[in-house]
Each structure stands twice: as structure tokens, then as C-alpha cells.
PDB file of N, CA and C in Angstrom:
ATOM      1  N   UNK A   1      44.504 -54.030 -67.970  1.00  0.00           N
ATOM      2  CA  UNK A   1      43.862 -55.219 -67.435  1.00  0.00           C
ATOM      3  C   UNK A   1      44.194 -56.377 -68.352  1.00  0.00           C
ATOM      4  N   UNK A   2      45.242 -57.231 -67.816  1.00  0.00           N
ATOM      5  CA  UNK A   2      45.773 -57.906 -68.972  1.00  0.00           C
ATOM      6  C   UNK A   2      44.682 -59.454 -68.886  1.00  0.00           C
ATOM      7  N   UNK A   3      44.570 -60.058 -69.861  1.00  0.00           N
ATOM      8  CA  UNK A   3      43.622 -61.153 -70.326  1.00  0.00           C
ATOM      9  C   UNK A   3      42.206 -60.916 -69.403  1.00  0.00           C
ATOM     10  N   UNK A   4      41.629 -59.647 -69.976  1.00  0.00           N
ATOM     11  CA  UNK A   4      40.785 -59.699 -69.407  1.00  0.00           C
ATOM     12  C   UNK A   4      39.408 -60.260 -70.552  1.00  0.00           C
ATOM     13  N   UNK A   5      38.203 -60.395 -69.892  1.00  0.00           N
ATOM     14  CA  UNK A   5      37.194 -60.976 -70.578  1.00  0.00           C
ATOM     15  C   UNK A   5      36.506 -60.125 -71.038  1.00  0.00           C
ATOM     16  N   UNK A   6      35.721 -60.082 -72.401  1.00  0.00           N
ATOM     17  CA  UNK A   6      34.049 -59.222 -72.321  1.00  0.00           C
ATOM     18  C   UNK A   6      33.693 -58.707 -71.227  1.00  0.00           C
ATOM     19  N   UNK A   7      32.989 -59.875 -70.791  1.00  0.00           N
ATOM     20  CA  UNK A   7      32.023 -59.924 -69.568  1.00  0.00           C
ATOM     21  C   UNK A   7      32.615 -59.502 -68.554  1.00  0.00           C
ATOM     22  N   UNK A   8      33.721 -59.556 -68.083  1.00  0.00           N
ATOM     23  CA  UNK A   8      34.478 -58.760 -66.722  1.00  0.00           C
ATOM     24  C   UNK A   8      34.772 -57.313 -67.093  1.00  0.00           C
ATOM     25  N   UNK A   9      34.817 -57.353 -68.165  1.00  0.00           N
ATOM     26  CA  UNK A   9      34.923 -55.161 -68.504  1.00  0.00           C
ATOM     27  C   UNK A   9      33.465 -55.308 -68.275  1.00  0.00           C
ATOM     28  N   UNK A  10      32.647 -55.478 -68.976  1.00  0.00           N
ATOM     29  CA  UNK A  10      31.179 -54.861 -69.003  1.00  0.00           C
ATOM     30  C   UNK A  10      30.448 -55.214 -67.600  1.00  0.00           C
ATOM     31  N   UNK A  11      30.889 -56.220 -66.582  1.00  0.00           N
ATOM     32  CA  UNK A  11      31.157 -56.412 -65.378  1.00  0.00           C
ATOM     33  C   UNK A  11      30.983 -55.099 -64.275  1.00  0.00           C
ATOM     34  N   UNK A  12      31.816 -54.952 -65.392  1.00  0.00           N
ATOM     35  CA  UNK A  12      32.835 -53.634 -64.230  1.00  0.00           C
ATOM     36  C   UNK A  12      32.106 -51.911 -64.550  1.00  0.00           C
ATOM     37  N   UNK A  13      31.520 -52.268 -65.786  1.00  0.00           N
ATOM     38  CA  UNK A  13      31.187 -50.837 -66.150  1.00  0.00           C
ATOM     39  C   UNK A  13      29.965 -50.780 -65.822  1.00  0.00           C
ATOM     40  N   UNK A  14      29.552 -52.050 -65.717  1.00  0.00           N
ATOM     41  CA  UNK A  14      27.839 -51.883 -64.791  1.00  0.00           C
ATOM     42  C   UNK A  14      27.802 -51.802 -63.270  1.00  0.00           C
ATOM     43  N   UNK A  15      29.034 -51.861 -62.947  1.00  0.00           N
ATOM     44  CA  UNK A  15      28.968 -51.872 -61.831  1.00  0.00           C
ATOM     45  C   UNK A  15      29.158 -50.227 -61.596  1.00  0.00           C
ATOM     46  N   UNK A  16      29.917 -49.517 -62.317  1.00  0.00           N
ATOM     47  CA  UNK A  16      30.198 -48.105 -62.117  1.00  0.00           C
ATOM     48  C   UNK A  16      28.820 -47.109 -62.633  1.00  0.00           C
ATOM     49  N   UNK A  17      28.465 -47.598 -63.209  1.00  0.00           N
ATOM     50  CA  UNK A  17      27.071 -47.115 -63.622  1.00  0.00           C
ATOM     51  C   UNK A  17      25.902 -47.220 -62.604  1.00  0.00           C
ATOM     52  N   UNK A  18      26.187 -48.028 -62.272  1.00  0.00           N
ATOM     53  CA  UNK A  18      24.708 -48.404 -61.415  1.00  0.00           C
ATOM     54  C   UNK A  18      25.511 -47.441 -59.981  1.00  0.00           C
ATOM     55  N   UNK A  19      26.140 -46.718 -59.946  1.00  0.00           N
ATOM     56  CA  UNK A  19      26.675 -45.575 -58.776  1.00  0.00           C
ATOM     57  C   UNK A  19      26.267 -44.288 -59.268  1.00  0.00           C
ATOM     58  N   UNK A  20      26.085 -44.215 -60.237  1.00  0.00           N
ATOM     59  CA  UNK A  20      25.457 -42.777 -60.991  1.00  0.00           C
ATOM     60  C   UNK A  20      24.537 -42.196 -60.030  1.00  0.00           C
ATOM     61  N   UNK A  21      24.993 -40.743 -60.453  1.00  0.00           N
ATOM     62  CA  UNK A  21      23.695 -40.168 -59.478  1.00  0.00           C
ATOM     63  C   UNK A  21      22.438 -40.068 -60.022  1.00  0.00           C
ATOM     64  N   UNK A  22      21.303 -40.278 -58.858  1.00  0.00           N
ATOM     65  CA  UNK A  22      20.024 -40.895 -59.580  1.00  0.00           C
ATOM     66  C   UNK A  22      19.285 -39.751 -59.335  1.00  0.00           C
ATOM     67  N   UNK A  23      18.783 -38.908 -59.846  1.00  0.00           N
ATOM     68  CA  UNK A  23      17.763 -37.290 -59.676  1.00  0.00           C
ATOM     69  C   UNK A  23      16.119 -38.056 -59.237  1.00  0.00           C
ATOM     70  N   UNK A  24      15.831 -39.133 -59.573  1.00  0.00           N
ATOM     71  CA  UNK A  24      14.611 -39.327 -59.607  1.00  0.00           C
ATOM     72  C   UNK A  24      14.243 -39.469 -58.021  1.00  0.00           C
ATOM     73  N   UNK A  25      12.550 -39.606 -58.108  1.00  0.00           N
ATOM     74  CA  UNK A  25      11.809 -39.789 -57.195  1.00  0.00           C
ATOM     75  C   UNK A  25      11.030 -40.751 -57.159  1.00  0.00           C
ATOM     76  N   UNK A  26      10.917 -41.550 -56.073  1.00  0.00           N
ATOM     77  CA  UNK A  26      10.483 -42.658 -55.635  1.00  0.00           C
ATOM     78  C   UNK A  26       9.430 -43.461 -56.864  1.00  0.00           C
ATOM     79  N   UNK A  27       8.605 -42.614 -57.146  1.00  0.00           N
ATOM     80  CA  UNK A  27       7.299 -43.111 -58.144  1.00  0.00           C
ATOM     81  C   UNK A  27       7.796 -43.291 -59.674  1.00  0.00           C
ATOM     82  N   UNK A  28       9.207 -42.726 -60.192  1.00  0.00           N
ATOM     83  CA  UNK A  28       9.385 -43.155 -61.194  1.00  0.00           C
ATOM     84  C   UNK A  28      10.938 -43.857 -61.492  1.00  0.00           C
ATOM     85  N   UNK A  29      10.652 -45.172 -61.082  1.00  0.00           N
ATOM     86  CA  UNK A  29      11.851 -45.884 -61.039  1.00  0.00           C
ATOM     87  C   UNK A  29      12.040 -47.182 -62.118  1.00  0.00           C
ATOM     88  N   UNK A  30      11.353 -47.256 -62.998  1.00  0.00           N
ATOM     89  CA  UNK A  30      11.191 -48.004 -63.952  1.00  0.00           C
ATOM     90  C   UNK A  30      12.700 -49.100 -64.555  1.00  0.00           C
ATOM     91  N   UNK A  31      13.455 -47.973 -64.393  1.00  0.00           N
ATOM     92  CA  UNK A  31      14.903 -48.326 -64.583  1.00  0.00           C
ATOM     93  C   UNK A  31      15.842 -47.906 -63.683  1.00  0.00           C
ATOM     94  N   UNK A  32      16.794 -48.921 -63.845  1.00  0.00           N
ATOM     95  CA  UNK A  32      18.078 -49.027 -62.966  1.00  0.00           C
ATOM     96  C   UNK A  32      19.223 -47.903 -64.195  1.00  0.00           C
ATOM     97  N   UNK A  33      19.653 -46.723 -62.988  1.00  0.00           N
ATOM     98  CA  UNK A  33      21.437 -46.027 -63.604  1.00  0.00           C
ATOM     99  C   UNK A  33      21.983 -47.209 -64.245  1.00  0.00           C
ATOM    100  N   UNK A  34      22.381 -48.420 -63.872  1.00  0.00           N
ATOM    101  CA  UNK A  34      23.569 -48.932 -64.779  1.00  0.00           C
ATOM    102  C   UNK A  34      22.463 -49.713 -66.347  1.00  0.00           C
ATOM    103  N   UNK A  35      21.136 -49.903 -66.228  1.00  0.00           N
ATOM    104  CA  UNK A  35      20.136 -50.272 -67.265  1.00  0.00           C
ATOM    105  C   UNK A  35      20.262 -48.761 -68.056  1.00  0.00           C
ATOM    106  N   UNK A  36      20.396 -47.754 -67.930  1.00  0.00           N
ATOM    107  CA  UNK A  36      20.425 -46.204 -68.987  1.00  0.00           C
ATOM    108  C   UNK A  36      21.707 -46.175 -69.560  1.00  0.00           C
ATOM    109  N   UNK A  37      23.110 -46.214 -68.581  1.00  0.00           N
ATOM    110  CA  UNK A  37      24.128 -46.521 -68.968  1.00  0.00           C
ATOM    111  C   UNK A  37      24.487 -47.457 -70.066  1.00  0.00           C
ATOM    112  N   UNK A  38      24.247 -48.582 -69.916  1.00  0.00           N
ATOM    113  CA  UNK A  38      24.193 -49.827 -70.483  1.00  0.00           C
ATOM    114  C   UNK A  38      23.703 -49.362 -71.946  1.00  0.00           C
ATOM    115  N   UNK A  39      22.651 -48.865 -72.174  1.00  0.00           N
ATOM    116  CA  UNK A  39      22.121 -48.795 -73.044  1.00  0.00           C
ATOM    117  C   UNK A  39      22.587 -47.485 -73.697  1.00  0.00           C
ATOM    118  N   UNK A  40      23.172 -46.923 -73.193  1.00  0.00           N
ATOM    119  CA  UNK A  40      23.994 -45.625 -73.560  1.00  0.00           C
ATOM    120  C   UNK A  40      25.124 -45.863 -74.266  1.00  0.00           C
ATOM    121  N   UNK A  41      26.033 -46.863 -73.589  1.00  0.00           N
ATOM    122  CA  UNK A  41      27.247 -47.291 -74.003  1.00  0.00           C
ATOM    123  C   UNK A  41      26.550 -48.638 -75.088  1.00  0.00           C
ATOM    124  N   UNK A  42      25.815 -48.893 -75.193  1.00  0.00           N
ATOM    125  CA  UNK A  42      25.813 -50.124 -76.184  1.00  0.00           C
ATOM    126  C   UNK A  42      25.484 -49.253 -77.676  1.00  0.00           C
ATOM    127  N   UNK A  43      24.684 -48.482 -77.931  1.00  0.00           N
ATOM    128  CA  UNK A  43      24.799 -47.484 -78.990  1.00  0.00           C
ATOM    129  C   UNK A  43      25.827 -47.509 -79.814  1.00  0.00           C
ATOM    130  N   UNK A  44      27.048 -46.853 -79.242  1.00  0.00           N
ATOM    131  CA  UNK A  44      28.393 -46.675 -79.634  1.00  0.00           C
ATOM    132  C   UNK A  44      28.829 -48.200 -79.593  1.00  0.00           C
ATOM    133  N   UNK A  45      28.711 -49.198 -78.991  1.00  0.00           N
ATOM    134  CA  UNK A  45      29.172 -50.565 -79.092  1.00  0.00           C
ATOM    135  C   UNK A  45      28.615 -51.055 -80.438  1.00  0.00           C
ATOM    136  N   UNK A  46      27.773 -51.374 -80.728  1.00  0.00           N
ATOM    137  CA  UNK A  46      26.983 -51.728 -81.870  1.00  0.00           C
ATOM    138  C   UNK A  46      27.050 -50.774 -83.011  1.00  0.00           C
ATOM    139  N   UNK A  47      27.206 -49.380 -82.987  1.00  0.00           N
ATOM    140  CA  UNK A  47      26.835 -48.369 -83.906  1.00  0.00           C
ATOM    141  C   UNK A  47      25.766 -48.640 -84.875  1.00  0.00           C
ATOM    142  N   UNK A  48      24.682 -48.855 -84.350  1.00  0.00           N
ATOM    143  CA  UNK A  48      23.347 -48.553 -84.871  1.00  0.00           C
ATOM    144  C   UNK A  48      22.709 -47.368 -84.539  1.00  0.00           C
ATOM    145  N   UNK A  49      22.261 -46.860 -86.064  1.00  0.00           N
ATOM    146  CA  UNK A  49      21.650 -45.450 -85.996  1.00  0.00           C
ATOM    147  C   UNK A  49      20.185 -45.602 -85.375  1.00  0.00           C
ATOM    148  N   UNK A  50      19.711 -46.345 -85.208  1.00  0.00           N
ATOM    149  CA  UNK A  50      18.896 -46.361 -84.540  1.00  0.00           C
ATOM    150  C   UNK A  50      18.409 -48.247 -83.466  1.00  0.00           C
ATOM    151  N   UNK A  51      19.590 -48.125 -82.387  1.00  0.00           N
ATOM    152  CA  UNK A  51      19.626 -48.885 -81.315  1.00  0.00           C
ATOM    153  C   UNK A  51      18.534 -49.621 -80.793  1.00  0.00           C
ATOM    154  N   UNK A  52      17.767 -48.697 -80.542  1.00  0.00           N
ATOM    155  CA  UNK A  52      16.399 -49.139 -79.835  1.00  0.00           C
ATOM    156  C   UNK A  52      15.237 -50.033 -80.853  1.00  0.00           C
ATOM    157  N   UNK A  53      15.270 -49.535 -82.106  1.00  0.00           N
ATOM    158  CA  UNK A  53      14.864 -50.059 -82.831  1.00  0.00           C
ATOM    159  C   UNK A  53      15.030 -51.276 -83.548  1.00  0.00           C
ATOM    160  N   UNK A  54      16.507 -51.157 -83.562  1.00  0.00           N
ATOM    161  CA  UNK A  54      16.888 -52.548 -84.369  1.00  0.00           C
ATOM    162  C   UNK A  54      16.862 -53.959 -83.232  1.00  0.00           C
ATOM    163  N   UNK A  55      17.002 -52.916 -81.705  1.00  0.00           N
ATOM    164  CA  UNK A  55      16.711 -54.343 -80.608  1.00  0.00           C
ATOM    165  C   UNK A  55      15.685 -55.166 -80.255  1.00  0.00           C
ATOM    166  N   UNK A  56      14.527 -54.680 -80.787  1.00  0.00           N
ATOM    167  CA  UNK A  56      12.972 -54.551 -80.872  1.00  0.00           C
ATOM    168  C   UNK A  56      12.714 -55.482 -81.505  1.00  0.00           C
ATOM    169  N   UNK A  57      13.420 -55.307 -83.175  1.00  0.00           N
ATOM    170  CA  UNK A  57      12.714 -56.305 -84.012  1.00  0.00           C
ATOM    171  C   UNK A  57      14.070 -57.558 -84.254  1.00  0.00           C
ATOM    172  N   UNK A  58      15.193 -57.552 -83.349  1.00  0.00           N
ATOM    173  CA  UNK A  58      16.187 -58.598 -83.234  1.00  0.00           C
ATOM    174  C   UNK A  58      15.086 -59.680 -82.139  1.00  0.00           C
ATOM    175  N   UNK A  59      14.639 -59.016 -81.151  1.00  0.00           N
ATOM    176  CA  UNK A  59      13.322 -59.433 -80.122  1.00  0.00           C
ATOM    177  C   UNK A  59      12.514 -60.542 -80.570  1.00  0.00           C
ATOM    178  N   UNK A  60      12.123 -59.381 -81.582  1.00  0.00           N
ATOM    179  CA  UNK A  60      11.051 -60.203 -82.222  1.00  0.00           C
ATOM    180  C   UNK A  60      10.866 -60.948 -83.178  1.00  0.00           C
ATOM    181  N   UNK A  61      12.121 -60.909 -84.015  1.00  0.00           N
ATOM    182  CA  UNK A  61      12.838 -62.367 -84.949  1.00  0.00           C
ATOM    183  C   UNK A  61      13.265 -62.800 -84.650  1.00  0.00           C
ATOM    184  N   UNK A  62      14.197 -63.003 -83.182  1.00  0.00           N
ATOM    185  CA  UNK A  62      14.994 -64.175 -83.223  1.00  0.00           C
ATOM    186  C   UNK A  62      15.040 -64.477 -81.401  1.00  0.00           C
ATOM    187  N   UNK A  63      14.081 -63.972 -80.842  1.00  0.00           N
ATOM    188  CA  UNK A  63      13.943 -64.222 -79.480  1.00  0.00           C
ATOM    189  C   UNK A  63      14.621 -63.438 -78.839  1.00  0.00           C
ATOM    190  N   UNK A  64      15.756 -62.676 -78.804  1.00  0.00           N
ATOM    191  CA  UNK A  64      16.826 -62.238 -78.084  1.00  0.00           C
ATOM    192  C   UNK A  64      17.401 -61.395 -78.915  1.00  0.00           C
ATOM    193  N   UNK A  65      18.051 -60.334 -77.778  1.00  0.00           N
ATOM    194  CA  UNK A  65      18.925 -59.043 -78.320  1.00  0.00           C
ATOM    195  C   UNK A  65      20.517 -59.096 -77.979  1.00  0.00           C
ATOM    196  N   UNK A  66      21.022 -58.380 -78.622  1.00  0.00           N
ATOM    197  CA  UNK A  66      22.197 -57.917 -78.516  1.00  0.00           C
ATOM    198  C   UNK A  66      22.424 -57.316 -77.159  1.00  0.00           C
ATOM    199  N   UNK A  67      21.271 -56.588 -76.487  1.00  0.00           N
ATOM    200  CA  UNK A  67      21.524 -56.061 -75.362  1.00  0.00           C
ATOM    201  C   UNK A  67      20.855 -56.442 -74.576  1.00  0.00           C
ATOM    202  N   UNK A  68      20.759 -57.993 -74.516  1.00  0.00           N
ATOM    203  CA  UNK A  68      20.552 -58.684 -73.236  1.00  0.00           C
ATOM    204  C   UNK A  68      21.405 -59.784 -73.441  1.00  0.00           C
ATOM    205  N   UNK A  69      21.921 -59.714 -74.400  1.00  0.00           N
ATOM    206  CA  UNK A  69      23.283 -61.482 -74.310  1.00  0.00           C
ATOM    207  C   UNK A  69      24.394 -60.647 -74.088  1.00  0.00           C
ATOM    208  N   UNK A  70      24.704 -59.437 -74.957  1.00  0.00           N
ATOM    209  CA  UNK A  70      25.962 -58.682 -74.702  1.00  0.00           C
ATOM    210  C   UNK A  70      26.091 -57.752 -73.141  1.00  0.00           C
ATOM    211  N   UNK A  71      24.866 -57.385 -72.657  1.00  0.00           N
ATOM    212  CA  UNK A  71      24.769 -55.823 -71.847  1.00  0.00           C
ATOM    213  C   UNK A  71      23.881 -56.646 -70.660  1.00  0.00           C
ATOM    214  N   UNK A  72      23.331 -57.121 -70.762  1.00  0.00           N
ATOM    215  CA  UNK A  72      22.429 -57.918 -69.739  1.00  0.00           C
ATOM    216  C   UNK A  72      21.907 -56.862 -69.412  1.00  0.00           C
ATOM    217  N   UNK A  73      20.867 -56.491 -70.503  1.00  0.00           N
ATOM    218  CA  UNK A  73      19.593 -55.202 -70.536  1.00  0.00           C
ATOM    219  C   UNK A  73      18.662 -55.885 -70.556  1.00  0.00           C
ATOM    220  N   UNK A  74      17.492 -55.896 -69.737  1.00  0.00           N
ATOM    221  CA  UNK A  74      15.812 -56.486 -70.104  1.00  0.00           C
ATOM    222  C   UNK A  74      16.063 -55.562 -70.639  1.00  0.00           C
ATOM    223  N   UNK A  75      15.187 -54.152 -70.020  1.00  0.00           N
ATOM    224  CA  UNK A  75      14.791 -53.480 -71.326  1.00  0.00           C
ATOM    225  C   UNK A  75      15.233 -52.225 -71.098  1.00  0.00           C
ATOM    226  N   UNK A  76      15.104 -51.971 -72.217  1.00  0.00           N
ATOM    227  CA  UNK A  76      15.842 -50.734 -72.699  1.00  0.00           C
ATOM    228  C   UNK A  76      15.114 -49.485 -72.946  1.00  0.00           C
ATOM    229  N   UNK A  77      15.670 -48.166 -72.272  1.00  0.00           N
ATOM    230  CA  UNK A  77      14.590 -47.037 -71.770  1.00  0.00           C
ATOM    231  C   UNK A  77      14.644 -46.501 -73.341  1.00  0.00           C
ATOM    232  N   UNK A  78      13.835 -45.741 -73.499  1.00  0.00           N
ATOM    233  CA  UNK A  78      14.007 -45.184 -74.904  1.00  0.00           C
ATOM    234  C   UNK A  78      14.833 -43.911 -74.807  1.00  0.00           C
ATOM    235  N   UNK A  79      15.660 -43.174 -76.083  1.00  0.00           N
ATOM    236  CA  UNK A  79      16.325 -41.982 -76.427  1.00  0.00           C
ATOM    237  C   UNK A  79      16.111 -41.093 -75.094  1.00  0.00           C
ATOM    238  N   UNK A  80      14.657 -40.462 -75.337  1.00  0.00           N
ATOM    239  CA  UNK A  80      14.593 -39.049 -74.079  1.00  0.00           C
ATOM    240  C   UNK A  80      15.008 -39.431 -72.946  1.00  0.00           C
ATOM    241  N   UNK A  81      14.465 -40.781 -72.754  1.00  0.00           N
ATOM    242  CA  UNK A  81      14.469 -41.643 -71.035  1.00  0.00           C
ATOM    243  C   UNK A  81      16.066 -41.385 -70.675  1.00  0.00           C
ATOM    244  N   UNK A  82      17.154 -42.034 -71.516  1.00  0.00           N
ATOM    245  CA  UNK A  82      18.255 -42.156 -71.769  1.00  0.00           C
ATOM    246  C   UNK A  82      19.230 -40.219 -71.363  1.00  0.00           C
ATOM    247  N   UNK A  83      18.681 -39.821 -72.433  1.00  0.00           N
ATOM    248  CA  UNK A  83      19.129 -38.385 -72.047  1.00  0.00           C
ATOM    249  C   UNK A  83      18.920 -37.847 -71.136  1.00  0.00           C
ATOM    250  N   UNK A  84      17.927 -37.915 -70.805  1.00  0.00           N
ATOM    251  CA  UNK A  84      17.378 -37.203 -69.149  1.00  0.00           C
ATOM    252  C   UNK A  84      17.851 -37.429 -68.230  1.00  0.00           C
ATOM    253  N   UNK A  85      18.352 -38.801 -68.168  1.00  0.00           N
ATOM    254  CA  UNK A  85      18.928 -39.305 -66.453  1.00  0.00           C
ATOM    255  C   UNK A  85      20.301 -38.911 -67.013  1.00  0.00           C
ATOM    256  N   UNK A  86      20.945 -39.445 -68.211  1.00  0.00           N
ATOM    257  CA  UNK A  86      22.452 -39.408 -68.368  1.00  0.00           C
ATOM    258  C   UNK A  86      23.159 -37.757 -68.551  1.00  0.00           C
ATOM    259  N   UNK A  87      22.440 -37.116 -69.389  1.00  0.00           N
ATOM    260  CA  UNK A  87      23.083 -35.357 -69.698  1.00  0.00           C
ATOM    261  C   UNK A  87      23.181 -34.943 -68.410  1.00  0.00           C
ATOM    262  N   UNK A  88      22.795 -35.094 -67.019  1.00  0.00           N
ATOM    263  CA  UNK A  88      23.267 -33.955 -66.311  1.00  0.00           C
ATOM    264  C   UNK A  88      24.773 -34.682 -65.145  1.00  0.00           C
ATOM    265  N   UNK A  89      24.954 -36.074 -65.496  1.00  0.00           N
ATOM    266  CA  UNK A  89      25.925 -36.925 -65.468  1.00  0.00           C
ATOM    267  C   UNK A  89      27.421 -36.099 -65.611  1.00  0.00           C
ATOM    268  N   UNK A  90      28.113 -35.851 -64.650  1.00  0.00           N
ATOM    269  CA  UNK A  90      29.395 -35.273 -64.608  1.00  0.00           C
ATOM    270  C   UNK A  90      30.019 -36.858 -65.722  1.00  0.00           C
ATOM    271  N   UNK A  91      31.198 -36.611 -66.588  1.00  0.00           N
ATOM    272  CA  UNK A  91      31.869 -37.188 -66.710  1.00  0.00           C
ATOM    273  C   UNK A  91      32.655 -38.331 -66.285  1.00  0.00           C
ATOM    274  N   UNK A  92      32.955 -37.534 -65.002  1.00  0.00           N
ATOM    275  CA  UNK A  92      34.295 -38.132 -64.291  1.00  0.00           C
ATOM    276  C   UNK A  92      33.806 -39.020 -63.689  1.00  0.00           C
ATOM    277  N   UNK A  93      32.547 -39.409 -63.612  1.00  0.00           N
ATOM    278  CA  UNK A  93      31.893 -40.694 -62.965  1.00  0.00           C
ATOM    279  C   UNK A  93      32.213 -41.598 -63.371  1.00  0.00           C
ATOM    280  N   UNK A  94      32.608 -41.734 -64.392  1.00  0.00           N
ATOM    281  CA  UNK A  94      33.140 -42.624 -65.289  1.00  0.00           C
ATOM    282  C   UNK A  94      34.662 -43.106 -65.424  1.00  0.00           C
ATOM    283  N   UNK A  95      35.412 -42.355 -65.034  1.00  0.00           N
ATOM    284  CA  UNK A  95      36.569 -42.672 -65.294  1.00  0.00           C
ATOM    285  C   UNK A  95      37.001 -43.992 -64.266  1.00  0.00           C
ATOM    286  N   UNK A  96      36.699 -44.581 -63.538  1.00  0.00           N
ATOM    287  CA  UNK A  96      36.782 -45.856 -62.840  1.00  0.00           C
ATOM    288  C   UNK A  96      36.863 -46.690 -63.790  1.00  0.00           C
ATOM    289  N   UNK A  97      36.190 -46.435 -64.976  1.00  0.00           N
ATOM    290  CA  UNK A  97      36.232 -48.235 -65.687  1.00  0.00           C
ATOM    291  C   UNK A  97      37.439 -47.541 -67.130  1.00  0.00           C
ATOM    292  N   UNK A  98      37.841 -46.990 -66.838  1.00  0.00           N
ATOM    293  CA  UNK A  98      38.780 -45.949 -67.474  1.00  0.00           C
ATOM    294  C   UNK A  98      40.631 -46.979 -66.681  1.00  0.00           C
ATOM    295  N   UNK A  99      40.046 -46.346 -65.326  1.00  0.00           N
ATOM    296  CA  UNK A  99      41.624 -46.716 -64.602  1.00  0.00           C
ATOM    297  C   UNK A  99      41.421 -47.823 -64.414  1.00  0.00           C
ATOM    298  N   UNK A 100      40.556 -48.918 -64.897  1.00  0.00           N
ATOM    299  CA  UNK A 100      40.666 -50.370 -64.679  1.00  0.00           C
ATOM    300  C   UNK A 100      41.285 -51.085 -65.978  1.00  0.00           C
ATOM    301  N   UNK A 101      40.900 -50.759 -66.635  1.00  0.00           N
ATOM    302  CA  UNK A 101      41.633 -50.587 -68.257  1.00  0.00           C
ATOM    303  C   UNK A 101      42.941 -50.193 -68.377  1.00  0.00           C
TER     304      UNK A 101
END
């Protein structure tokens, strides 16, 4: 994807995310597939050992996070939330923002 932008990859990978298959049921929908994703892949973007935490108190010192200017995350599910919807996630769901690259 030649001169491509930030924002048009991460564009694109929220867009493939938010196709994930969703296991849940009606009453617990708190979050959006490409909002778990997002926050899945921003982990490894940032490499903070602890993500959720350091977005919390970026929040709360300086108004705004990394993963709502970079990821366009309100908010961000915590660790288990994260694992639960994403571990039973085939792989290959993913490879779309793979062959756009």
C-alpha cells in the first residue's frame, strides 16, 4: 500500500475487526469487536506492560489517551474482557489487513 497514512491502515484494521465473530448475547454488548481488537492490537503498538493502566492515568493527566487519538477507543475493555471475545478468534480473520499491506 504505497503512501499510505496511519489513519487509513488503522482505518482498515477497524474495519476488519469490527467483522469478527461476536459469541455474545444481546444483554452484554458493552463493546464493539473492532473496540477489543483495537485495544488488542494497540498493546503491541505502544508496548506497555501494562496498557490499560497507563491509558487511565494518561486520561487523567492530560485529558486524552493514546487510544483514542491513535485507535479511536472511548473505552477500553479490560485484559479478561479482551481475552474472552478475542482467544476463540480464528486467525485468518485477520489476514485482510495483511493483503492490504
Amino acid at each position: 500500500m504505497k503512501n499510505a497514512k496511519f489513519e487509513d491502515l488503522v482505518g482498515h484494521l477497524r474495519k476488519v475487526l469490527a467483522g469478527l465473530p461476536d459469541r455474545r448475547t444481546r444483554s452484554n454488548l458493552s463493546f464493539s469487536m473492532d473496540d477489543f481488537g483495537m485495544s488488542a492490537f494497540s498493546v503491541f503498538f505502544t508496548q506497555s506492560p501494562s496498557f490499560l493502566a497507563h491509558q487511565a492515568v494518561m486520561e487523567r493527566t492530560r485529558g486524552g489517551s493514546n487510544a483514542g487519538s491513535f485507535f479511536g477507543i472511548g473505552r477500553i475493555p479490560c485484559d479478561n474482557q479482551i481475552r474472552t471475545m478475542l482467544d476463540p478468534v480464528s486467525p485468518e480473520t485477520i489476514f485482510p489487513v495483511y493483503d492490504l499491506i
